[in-house]
Protein backbone atom coordinates (compact mmCIF):
# COMPACT_ATOMS: atom_id res chain seq x y z
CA UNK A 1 31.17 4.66 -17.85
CA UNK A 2 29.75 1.86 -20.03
CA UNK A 3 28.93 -0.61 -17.63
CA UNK A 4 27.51 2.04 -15.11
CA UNK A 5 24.98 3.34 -17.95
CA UNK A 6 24.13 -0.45 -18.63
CA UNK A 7 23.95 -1.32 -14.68
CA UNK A 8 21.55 2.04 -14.73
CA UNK A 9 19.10 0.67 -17.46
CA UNK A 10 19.09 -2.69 -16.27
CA UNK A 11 17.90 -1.04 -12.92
CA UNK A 12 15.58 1.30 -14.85
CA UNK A 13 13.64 -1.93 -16.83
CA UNK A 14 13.59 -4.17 -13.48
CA UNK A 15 12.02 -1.08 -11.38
CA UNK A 16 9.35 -0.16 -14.62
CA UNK A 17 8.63 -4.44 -14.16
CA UNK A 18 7.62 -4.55 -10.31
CA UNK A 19 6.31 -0.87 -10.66
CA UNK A 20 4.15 -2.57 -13.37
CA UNK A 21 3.02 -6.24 -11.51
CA UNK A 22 2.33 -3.64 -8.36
CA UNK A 23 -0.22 -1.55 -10.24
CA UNK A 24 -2.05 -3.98 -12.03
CA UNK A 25 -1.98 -6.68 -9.74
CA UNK A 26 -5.88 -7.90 -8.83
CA UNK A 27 -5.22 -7.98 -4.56
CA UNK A 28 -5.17 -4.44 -3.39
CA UNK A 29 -2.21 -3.11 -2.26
CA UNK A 30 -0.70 -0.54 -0.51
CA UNK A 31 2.92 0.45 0.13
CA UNK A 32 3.14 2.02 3.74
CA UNK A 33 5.95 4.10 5.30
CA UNK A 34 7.30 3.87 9.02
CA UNK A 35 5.00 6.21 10.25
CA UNK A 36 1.88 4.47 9.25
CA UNK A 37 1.06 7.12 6.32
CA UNK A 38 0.70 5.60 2.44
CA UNK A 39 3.43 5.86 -0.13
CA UNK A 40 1.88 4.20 -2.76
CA UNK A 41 -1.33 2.26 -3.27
CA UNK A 42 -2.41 -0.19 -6.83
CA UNK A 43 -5.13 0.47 -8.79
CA UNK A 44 -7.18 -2.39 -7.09
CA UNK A 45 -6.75 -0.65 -3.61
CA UNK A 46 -7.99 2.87 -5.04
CA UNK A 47 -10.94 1.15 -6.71
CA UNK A 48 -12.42 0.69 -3.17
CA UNK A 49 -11.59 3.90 -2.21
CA UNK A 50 -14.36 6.50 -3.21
CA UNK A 51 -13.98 8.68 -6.41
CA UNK A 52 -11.24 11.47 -5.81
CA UNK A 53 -9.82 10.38 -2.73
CA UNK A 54 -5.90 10.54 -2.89
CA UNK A 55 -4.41 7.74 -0.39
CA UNK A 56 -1.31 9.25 -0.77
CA UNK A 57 0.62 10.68 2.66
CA UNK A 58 -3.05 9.49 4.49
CA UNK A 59 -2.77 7.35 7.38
CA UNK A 60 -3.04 3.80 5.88
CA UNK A 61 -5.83 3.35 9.47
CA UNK A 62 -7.57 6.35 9.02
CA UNK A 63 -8.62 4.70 5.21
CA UNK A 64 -12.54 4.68 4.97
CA UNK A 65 -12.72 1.33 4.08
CA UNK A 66 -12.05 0.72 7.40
CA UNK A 67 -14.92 2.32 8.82
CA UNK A 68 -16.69 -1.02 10.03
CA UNK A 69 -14.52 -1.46 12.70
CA UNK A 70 -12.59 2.16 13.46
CA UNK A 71 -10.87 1.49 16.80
CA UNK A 72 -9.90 -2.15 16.61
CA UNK A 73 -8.55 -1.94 12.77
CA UNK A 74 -6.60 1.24 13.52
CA UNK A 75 -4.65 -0.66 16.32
CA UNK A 76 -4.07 -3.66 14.29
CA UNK A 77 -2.87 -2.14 11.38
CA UNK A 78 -0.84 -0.06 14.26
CA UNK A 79 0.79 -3.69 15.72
CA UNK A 80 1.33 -4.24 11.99
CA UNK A 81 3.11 -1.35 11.08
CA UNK A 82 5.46 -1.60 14.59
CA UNK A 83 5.84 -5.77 13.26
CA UNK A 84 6.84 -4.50 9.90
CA UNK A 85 9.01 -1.53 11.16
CA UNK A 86 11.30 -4.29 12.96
CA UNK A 87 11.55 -6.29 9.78
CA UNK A 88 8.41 -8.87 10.55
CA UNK A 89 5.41 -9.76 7.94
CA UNK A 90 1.95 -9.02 8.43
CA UNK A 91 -1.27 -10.28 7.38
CA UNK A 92 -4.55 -10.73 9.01
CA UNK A 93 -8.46 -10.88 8.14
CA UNK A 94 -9.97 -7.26 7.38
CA UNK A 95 -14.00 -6.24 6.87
CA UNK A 96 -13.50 -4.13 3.86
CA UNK A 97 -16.07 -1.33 2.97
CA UNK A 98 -16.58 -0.95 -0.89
CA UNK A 99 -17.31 2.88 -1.71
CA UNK A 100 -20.47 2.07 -3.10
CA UNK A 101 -21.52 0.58 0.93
């Protein structure tokens, strides 16, 4: 039972450490499911989001920052999302809309 409980903390303090680098890392970020939808999103990302708006379960396209280029950034982050789903990276230039325009 000993070594499980220490396996189990070890896990605990390595999960609290990425959790950690994630959230206050200075690049926005966002964690995104299969279907497209966020999981999770850093502090950086939500600072370009505008005041109250919950990324959470929202389509990661459907973001308002965005909103420069609605069509063509929702199928590219689309490709991206099918790329990622069969185990591919994914990066690319985006127009980013601050909240404050």
């Amino acid at each position: 039972l000993r070594p499980r409980k220490a396996a189990e903390a070890a896990l605990a303090r390595s999960q609290a450490g990425l959790e950690a680098v994630f959230e206050h890392a200075l690049q926005p970020m966002a964690i995104i499911r299969p279907d497209g939808r966020v999981q999770a999103m850093n502090r950086a990302g939500r600072e370009l989001l505008p005041a109250g708006l919950d990324p959470v379960a929202r389509a990661f396209a459907d973001l308002p920052f965005w909103s420069q280029d609605p069509g063509g950034t929702a199928r590219t982050l689309g490709e991206a999302v099918a790329r990622c789903r069969a185990g591919d990276t994914f990066q690319a230039p985006a127009i980013v809309v601050m909240p404050d325009g």
